[in-house]
C-alpha atoms as a PDB file:
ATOM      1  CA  UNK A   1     -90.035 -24.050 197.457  1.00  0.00           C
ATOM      2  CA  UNK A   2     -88.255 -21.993 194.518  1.00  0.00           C
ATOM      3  CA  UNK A   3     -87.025 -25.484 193.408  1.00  0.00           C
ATOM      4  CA  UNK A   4     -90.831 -26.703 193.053  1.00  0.00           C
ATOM      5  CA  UNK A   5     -91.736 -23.447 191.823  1.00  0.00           C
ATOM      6  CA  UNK A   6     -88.899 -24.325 188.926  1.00  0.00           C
ATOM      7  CA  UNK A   7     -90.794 -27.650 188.334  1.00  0.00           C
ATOM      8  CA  UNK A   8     -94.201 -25.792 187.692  1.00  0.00           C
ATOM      9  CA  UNK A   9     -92.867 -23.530 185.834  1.00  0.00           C
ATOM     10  CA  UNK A  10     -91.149 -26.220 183.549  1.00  0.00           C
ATOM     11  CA  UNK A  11     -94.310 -27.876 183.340  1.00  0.00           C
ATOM     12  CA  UNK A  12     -96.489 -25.290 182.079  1.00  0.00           C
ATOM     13  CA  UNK A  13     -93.911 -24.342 179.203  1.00  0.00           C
ATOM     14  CA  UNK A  14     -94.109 -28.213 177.999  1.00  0.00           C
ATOM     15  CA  UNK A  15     -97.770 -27.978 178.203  1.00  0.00           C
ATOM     16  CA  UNK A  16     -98.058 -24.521 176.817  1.00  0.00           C
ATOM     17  CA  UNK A  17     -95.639 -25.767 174.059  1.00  0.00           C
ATOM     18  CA  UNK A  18     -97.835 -29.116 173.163  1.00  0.00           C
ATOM     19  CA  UNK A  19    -100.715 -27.357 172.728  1.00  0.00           C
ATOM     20  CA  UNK A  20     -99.260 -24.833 170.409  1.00  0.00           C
ATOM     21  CA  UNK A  21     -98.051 -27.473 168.158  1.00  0.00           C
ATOM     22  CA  UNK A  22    -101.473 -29.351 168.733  1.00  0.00           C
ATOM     23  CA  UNK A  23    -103.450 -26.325 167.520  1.00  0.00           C
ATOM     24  CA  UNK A  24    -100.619 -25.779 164.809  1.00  0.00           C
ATOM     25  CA  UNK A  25    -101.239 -29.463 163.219  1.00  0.00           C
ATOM     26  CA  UNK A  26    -104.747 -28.960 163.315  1.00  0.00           C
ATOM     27  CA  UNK A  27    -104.547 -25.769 161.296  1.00  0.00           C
ATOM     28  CA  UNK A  28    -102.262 -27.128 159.057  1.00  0.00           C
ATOM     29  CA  UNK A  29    -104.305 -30.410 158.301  1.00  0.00           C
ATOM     30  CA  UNK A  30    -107.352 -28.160 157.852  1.00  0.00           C
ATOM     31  CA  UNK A  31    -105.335 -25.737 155.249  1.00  0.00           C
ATOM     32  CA  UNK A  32    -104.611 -28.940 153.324  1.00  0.00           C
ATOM     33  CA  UNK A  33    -107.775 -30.118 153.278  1.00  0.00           C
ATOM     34  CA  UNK A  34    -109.325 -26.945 151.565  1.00  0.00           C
ATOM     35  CA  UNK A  35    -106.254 -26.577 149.178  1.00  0.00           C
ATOM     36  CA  UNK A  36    -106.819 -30.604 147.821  1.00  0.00           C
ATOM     37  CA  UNK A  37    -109.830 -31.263 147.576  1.00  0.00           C
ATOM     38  CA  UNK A  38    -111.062 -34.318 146.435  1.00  0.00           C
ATOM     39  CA  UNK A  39    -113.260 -34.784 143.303  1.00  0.00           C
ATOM     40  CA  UNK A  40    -113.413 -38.829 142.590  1.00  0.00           C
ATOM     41  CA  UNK A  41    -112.889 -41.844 144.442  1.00  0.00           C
ATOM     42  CA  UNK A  42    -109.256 -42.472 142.988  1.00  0.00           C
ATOM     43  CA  UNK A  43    -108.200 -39.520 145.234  1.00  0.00           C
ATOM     44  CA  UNK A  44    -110.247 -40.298 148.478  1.00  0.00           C
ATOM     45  CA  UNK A  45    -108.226 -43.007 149.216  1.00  0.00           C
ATOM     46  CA  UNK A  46    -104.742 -40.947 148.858  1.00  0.00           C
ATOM     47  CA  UNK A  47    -106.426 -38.627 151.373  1.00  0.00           C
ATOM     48  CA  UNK A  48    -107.895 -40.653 154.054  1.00  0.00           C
ATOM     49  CA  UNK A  49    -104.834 -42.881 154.169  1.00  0.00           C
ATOM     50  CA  UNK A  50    -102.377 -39.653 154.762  1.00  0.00           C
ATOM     51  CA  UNK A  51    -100.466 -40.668 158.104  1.00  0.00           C
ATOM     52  CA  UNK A  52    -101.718 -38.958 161.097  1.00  0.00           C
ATOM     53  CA  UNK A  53     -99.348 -36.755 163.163  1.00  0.00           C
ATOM     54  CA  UNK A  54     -98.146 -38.683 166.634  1.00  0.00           C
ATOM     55  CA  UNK A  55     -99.610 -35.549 168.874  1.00  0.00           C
ATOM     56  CA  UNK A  56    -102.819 -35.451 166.430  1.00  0.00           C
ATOM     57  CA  UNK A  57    -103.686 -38.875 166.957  1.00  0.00           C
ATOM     58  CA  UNK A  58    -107.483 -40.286 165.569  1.00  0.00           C
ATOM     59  CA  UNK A  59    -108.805 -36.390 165.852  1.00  0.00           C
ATOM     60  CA  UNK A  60    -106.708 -35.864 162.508  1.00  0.00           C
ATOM     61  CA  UNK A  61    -107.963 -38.600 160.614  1.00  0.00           C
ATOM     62  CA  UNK A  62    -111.505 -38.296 161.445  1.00  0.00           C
ATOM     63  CA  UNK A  63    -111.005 -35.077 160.045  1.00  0.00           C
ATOM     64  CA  UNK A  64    -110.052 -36.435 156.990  1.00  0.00           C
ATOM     65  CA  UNK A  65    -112.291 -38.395 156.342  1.00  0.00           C
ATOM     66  CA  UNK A  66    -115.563 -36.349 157.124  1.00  0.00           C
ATOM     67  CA  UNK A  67    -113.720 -33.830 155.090  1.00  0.00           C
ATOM     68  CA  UNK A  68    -113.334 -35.623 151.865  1.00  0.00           C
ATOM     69  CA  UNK A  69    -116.416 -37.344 152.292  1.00  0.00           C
ATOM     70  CA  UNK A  70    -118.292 -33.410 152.023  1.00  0.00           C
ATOM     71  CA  UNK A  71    -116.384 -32.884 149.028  1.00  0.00           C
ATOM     72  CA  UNK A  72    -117.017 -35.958 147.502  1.00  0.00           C
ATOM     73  CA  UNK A  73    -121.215 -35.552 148.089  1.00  0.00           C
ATOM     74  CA  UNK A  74    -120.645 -31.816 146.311  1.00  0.00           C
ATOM     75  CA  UNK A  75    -118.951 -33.216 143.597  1.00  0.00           C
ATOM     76  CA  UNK A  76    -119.967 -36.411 142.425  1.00  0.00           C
ATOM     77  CA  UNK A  77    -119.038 -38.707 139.050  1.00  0.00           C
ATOM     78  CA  UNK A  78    -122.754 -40.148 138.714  1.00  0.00           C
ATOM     79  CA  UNK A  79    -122.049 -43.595 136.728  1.00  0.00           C
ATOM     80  CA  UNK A  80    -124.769 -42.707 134.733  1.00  0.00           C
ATOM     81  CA  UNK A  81    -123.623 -39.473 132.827  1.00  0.00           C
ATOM     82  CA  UNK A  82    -122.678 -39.854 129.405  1.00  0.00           C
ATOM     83  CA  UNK A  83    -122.199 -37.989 126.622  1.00  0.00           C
ATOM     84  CA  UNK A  84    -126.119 -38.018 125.452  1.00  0.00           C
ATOM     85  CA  UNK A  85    -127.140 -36.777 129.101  1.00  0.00           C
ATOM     86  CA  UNK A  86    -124.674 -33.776 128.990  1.00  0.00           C
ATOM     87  CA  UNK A  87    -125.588 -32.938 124.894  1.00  0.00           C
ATOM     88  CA  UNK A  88    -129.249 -32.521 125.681  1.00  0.00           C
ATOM     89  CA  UNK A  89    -128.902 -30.861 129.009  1.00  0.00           C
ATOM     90  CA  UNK A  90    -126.602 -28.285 126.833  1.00  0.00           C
ATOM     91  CA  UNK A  91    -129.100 -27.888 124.117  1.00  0.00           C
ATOM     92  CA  UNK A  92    -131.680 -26.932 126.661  1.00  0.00           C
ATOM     93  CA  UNK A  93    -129.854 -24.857 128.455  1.00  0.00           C
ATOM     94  CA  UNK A  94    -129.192 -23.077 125.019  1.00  0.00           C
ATOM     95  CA  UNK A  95    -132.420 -22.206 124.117  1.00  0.00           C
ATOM     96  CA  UNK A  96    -133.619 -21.159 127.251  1.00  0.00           C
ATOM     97  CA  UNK A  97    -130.438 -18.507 127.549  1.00  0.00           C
ATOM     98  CA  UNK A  98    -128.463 -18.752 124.595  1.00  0.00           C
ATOM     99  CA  UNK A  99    -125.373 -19.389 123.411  1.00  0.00           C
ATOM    100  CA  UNK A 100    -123.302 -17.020 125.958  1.00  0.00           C
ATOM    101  CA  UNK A 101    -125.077 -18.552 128.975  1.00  0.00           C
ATOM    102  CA  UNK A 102    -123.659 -22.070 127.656  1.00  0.00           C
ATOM    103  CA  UNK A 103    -120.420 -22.767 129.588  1.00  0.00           C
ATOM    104  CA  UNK A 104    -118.875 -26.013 130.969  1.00  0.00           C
ATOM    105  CA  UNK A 105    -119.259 -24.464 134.659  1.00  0.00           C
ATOM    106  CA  UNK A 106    -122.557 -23.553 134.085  1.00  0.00           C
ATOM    107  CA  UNK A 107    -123.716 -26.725 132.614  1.00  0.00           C
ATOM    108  CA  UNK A 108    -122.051 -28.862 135.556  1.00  0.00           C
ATOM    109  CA  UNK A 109    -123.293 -27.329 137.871  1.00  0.00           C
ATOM    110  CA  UNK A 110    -126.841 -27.560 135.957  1.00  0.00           C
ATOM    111  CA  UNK A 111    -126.416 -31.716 135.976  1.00  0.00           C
ATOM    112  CA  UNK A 112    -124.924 -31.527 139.614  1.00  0.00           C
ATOM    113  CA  UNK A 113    -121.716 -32.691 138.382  1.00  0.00           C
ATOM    114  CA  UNK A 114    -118.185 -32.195 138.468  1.00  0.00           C
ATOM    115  CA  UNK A 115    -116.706 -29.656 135.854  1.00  0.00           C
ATOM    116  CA  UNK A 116    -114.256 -32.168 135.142  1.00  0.00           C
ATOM    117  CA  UNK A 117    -117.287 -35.211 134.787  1.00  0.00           C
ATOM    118  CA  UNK A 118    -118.129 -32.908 131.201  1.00  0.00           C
ATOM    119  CA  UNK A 119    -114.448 -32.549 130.080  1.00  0.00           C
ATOM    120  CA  UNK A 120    -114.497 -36.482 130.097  1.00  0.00           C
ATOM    121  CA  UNK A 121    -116.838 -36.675 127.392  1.00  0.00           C
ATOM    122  CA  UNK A 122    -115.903 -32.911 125.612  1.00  0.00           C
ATOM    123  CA  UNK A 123    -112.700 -32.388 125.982  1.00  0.00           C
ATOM    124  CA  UNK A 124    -113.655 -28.506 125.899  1.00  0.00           C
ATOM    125  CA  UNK A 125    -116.339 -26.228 125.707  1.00  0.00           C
ATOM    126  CA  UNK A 126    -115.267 -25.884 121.483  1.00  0.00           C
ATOM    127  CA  UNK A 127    -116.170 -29.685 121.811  1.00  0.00           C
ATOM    128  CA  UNK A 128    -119.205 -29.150 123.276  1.00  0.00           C
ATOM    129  CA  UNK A 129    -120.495 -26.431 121.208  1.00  0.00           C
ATOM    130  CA  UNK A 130    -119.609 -28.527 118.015  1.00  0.00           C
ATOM    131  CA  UNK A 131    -121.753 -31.868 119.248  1.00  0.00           C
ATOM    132  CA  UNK A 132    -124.621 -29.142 119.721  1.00  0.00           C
ATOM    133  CA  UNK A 133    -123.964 -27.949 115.998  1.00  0.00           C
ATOM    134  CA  UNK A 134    -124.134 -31.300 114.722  1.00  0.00           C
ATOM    135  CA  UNK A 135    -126.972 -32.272 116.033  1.00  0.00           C
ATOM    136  CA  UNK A 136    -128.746 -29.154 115.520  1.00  0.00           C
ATOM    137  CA  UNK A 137    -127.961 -29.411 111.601  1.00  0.00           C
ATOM    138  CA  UNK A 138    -129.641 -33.241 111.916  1.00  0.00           C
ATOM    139  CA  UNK A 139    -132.519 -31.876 113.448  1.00  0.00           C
ATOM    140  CA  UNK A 140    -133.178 -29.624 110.507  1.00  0.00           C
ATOM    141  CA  UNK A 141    -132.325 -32.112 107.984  1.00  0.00           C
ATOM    142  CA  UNK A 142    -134.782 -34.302 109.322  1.00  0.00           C
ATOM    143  CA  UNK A 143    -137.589 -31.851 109.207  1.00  0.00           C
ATOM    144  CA  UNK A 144    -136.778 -30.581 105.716  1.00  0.00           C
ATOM    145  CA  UNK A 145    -136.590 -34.219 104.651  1.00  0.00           C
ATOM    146  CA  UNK A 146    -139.730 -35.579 106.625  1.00  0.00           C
ATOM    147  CA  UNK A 147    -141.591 -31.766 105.082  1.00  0.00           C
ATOM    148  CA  UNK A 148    -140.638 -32.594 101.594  1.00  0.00           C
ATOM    149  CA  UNK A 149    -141.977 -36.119 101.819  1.00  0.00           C
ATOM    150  CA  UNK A 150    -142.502 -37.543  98.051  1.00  0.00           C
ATOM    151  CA  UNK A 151    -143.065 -34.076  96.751  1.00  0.00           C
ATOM    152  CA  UNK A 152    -140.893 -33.338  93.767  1.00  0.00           C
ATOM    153  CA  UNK A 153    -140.148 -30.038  92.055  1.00  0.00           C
ATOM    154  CA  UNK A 154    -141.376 -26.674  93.022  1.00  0.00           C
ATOM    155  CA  UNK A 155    -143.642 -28.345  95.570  1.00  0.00           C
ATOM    156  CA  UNK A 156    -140.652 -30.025  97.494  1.00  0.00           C
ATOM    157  CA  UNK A 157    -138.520 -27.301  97.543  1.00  0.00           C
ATOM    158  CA  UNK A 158    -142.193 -25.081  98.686  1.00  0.00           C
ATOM    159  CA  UNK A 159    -142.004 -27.539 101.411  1.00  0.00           C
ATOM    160  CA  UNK A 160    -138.443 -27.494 102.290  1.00  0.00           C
ATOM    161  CA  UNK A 161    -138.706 -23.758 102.386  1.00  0.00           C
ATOM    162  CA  UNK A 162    -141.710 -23.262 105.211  1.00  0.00           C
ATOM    163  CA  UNK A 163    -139.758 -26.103 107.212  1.00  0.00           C
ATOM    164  CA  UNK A 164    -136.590 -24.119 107.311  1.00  0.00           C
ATOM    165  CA  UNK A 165    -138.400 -21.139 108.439  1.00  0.00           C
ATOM    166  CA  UNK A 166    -140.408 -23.240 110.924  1.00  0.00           C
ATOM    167  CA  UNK A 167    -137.352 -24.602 112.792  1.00  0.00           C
ATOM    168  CA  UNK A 168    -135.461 -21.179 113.207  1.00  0.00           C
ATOM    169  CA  UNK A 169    -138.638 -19.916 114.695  1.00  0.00           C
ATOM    170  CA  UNK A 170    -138.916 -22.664 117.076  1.00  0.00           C
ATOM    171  CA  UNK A 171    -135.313 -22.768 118.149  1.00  0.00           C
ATOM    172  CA  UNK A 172    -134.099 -19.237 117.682  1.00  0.00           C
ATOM    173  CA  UNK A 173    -130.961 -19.452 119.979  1.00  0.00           C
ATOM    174  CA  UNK A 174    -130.400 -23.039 118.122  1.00  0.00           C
ATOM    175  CA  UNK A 175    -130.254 -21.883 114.710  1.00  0.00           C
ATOM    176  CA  UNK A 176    -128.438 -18.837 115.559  1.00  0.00           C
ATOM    177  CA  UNK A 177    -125.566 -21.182 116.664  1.00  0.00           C
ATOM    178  CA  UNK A 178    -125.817 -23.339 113.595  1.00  0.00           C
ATOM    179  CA  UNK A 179    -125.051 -19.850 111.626  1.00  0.00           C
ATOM    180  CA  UNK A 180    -122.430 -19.002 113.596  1.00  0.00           C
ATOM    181  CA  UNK A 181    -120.605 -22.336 113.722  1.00  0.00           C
ATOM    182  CA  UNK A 182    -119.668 -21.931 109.726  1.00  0.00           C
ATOM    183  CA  UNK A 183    -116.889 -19.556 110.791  1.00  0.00           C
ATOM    184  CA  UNK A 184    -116.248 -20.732 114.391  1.00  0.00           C
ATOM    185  CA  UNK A 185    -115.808 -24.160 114.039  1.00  0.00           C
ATOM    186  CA  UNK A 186    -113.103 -24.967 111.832  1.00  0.00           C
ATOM    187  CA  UNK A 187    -113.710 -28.810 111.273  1.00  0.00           C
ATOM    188  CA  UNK A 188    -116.735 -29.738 108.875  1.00  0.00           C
ATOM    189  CA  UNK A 189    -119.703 -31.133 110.345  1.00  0.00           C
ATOM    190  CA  UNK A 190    -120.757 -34.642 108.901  1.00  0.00           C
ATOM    191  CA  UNK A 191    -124.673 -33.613 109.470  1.00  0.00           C
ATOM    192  CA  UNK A 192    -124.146 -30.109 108.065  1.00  0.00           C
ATOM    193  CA  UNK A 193    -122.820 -31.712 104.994  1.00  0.00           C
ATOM    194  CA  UNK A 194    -125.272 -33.961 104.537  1.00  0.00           C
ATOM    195  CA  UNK A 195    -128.069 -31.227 104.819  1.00  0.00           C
ATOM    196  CA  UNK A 196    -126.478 -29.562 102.321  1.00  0.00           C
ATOM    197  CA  UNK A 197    -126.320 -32.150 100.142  1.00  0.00           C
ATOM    198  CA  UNK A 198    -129.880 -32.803 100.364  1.00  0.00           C
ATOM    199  CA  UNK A 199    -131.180 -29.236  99.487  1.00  0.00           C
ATOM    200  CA  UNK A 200    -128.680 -29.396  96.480  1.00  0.00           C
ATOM    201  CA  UNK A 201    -130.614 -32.233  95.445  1.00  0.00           C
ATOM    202  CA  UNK A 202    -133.894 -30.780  95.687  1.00  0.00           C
ATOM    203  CA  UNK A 203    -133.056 -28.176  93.656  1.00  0.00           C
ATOM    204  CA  UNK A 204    -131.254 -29.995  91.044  1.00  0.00           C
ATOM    205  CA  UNK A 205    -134.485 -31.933  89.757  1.00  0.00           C
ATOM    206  CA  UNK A 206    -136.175 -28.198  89.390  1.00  0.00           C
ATOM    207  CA  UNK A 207    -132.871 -26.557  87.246  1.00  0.00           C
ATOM    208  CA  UNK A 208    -130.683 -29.680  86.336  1.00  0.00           C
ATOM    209  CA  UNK A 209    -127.249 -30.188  87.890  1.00  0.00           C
ATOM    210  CA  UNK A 210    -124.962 -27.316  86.554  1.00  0.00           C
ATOM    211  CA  UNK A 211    -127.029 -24.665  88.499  1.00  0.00           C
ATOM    212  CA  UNK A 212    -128.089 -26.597  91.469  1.00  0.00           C
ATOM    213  CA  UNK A 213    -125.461 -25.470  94.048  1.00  0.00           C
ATOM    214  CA  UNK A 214    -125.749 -21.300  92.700  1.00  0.00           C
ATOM    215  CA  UNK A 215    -130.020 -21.890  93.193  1.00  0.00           C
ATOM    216  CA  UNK A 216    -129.521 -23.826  96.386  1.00  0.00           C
ATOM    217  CA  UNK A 217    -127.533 -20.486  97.678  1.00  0.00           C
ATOM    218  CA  UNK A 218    -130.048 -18.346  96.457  1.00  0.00           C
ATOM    219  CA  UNK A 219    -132.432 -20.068  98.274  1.00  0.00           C
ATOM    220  CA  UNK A 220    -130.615 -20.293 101.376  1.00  0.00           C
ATOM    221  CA  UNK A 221    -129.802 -16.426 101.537  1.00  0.00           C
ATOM    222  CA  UNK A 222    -133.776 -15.544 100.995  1.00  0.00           C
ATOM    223  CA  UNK A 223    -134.193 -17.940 103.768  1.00  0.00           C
ATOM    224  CA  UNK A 224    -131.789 -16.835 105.962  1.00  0.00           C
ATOM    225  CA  UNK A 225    -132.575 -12.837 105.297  1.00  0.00           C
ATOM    226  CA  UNK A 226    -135.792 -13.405 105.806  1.00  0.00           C
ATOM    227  CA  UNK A 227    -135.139 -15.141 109.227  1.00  0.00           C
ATOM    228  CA  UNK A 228    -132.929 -11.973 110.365  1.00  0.00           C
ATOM    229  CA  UNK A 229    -135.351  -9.574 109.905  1.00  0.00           C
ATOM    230  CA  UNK A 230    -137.932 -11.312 111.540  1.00  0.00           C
ATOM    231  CA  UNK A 231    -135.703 -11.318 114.373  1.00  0.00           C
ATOM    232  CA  UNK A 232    -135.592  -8.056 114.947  1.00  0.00           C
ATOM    233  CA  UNK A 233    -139.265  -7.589 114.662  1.00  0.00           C
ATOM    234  CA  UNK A 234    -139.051  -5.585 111.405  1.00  0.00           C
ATOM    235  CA  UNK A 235    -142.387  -6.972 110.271  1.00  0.00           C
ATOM    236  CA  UNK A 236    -145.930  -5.021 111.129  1.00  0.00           C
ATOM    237  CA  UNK A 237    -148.446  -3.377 108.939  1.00  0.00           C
ATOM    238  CA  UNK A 238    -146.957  -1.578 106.804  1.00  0.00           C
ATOM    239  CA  UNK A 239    -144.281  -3.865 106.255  1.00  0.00           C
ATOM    240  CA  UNK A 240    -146.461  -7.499 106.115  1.00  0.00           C
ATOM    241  CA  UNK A 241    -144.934 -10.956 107.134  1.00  0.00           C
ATOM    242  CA  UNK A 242    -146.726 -12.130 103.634  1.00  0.00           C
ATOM    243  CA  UNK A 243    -143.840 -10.837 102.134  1.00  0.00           C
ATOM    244  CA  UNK A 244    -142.464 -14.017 102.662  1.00  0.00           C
ATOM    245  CA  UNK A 245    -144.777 -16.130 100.627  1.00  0.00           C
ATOM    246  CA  UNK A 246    -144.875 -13.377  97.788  1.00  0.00           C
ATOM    247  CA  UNK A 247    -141.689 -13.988  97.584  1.00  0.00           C
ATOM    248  CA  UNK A 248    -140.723 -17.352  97.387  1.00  0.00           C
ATOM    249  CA  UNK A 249    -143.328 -17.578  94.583  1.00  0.00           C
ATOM    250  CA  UNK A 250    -141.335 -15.042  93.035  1.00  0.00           C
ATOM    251  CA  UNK A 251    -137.948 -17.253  93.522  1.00  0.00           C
ATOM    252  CA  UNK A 252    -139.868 -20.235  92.283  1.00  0.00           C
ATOM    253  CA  UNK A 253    -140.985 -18.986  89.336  1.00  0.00           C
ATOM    254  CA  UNK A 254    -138.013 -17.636  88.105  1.00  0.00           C
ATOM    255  CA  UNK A 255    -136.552 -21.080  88.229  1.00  0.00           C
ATOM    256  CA  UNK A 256    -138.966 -22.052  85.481  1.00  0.00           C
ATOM    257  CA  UNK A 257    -136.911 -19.147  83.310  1.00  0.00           C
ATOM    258  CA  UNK A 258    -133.789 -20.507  84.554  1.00  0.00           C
ATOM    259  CA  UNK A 259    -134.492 -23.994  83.509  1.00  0.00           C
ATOM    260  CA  UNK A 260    -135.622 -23.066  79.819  1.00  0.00           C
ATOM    261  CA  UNK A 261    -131.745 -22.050  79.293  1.00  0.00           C
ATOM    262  CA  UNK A 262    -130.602 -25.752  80.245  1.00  0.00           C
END
C-alpha cells in the first residue's frame, strides 16, 4: 500500500506539472499575440506559420490564426485607398473641425484604415498638411481665374477681389491653413506660386509692371485684414460690412493716381 500510495502520488505531480506548463504556453502564446499584432498580409503568414509547442498541440495554432485574423478585419489595407481618397477625406475633416482636429490617427481611423495605410502615401502628417495647402491654393486660383473671366482692368481685379473674399468665407478653416502654411511649410508650393503669379498679372495691366508686385500686396493685405476682422465678428451697425466695398473703390481708384506717374 505505501508503495502504491508512492505511485499516486508521483502521478499527480506529473499531471499537476503538465498542466502548469500547459496553462503557461497558453499564456505566453496569448501575451505574444497582443504584443505583435498583425497589420497586413505580409505579416499574417509569419504568424500563423509560428511552430506550435509539442504539449500545445492544434489548440495553439487555432489560436493564432483566429487571432490575427481579428486584427487583420480591424486593420485593413483596402486596395482601393490612394492618395486622392485620403487628401479629400483630410480636407473634409478640416473644415468640419479644423486644422488641430486633423491628425494621421484621426484621419485613419475616419477611412477605417490602418495609421500606417496614410503614411504610405504621406510620409507624415507635415506631408499631409502640405498636399491640403496645395490644393487649397488651386482651388482659389481657379475661382479668382474663372471670377475674372475676360474682364480686364479695374473690373478684373473688382472681380478677383469679391472671389477671394467669397472662398475664405466658404472655407474658413481652409483658408486659415493656406495663411498659416507661408511660415510652416518651408518648401514652396507650385499652386501657391502660380496664384500669385496670376494676381501679379492682373494688376500689372491696371499700373504697368514696375509696381505690380507692391499693388498686388496692397491688395492682398486689404483682403486679408478685411477677412480677419470678419472673423471675429467685428462687423454690426455701427461698424457696417459695406465697409468693404467703400473700400476697395477707394484702393481702385487710387491706382488710377498711381498709374499717371508711370
Amino acid at each position: 500500500m505505501p508503495e502504491q500510495e508512492n505511485v499516486n502520488d508521483e502521478n499527480t505531480r506529473c499531471i499537476s506539472s503538465s498542466f502548469i506548463v500547459y496553462i503557461f504556453q497558453i499564456s505566453v502564446s496569448r501575451v505574444i499575440l497582443v504584443q505583435y499584432p498583425i497589420t497586413d498580409r505580409r505579416n499574417k503568414e509569419n504568424l500563423t506559420s509560428l511552430p506550435a509547442s509539442p504539449d500545445v498541440g492544434d489548440s495553439n495554432r487555432m489560436m493564432s490564426n483566429r487571432s490575427s485574423g481579428f486584427v487583420l478585419g480591424t486593420m485593413p489595407y483596402p486596395a482601393k485607398t490612394n492618395a486622392q481618397i485620403i487628401l479629400v477625406a483630410a480636407i473634409n475633416h478640416l473644415e468640419r473641425y479644423g486644422e488641430e482636429a486633423l491628425s494621421m490617427r484621426e484621419l485613419a481611423g475616419i477611412l477605417e484604415l490602418s495609421p500606417h495605410a496614410l503614411y504610405r502615401y504621406y510620409p507624415d502628417h507635415a506631408a499631409l498638411k502640405a498636399a491640403v495647402a496645395e490644393e487649397g491654393f488651386h482651388r482659389l486660383r481657379a475661382a479668382l481665374v474663372d471670377a475674372a473671366g475676360v474682364q480686364v482692368g479695374k473690373d478684373a481685379l473688382r472681380a478677383i477681389a469679391a472671389a477671394y473674399l467669397a472662398f475664405a468665407q466658404a472655407h474658413p478653416a481652409w483658408y486659415s491653413l493656406l495663411m498659416r502654411s507661408h511660415q510652416q511649410m518651408l518648401k514652396p508650393f507650385p499652386a501657391g506660386n502660380d496664384l500669385w503669379v496670376f494676381v501679379v498679372e492682373q494688376v500689372e495691366k491696371v499700373v504697368g509692371p514696375e509696381d505690380a508686385a507692391s499693388v498686388a500686396v496692397a491688395l492682398w493685405a486689404f483682403l486679408h485684414g478685411f477677412i480677419q476682422l470678419e472673423s471675429v465678428a467685428a462687423f454690426g451697425e455701427e461698424k457696417p460690412r459695406s465697409g468693404f466695398q467703400v473700400g476697395l473703390e477707394v484702393f481702385l481708384s487710387g491706382l488710377a493716381s498711381l498709374s499717371n506717374n508711370l
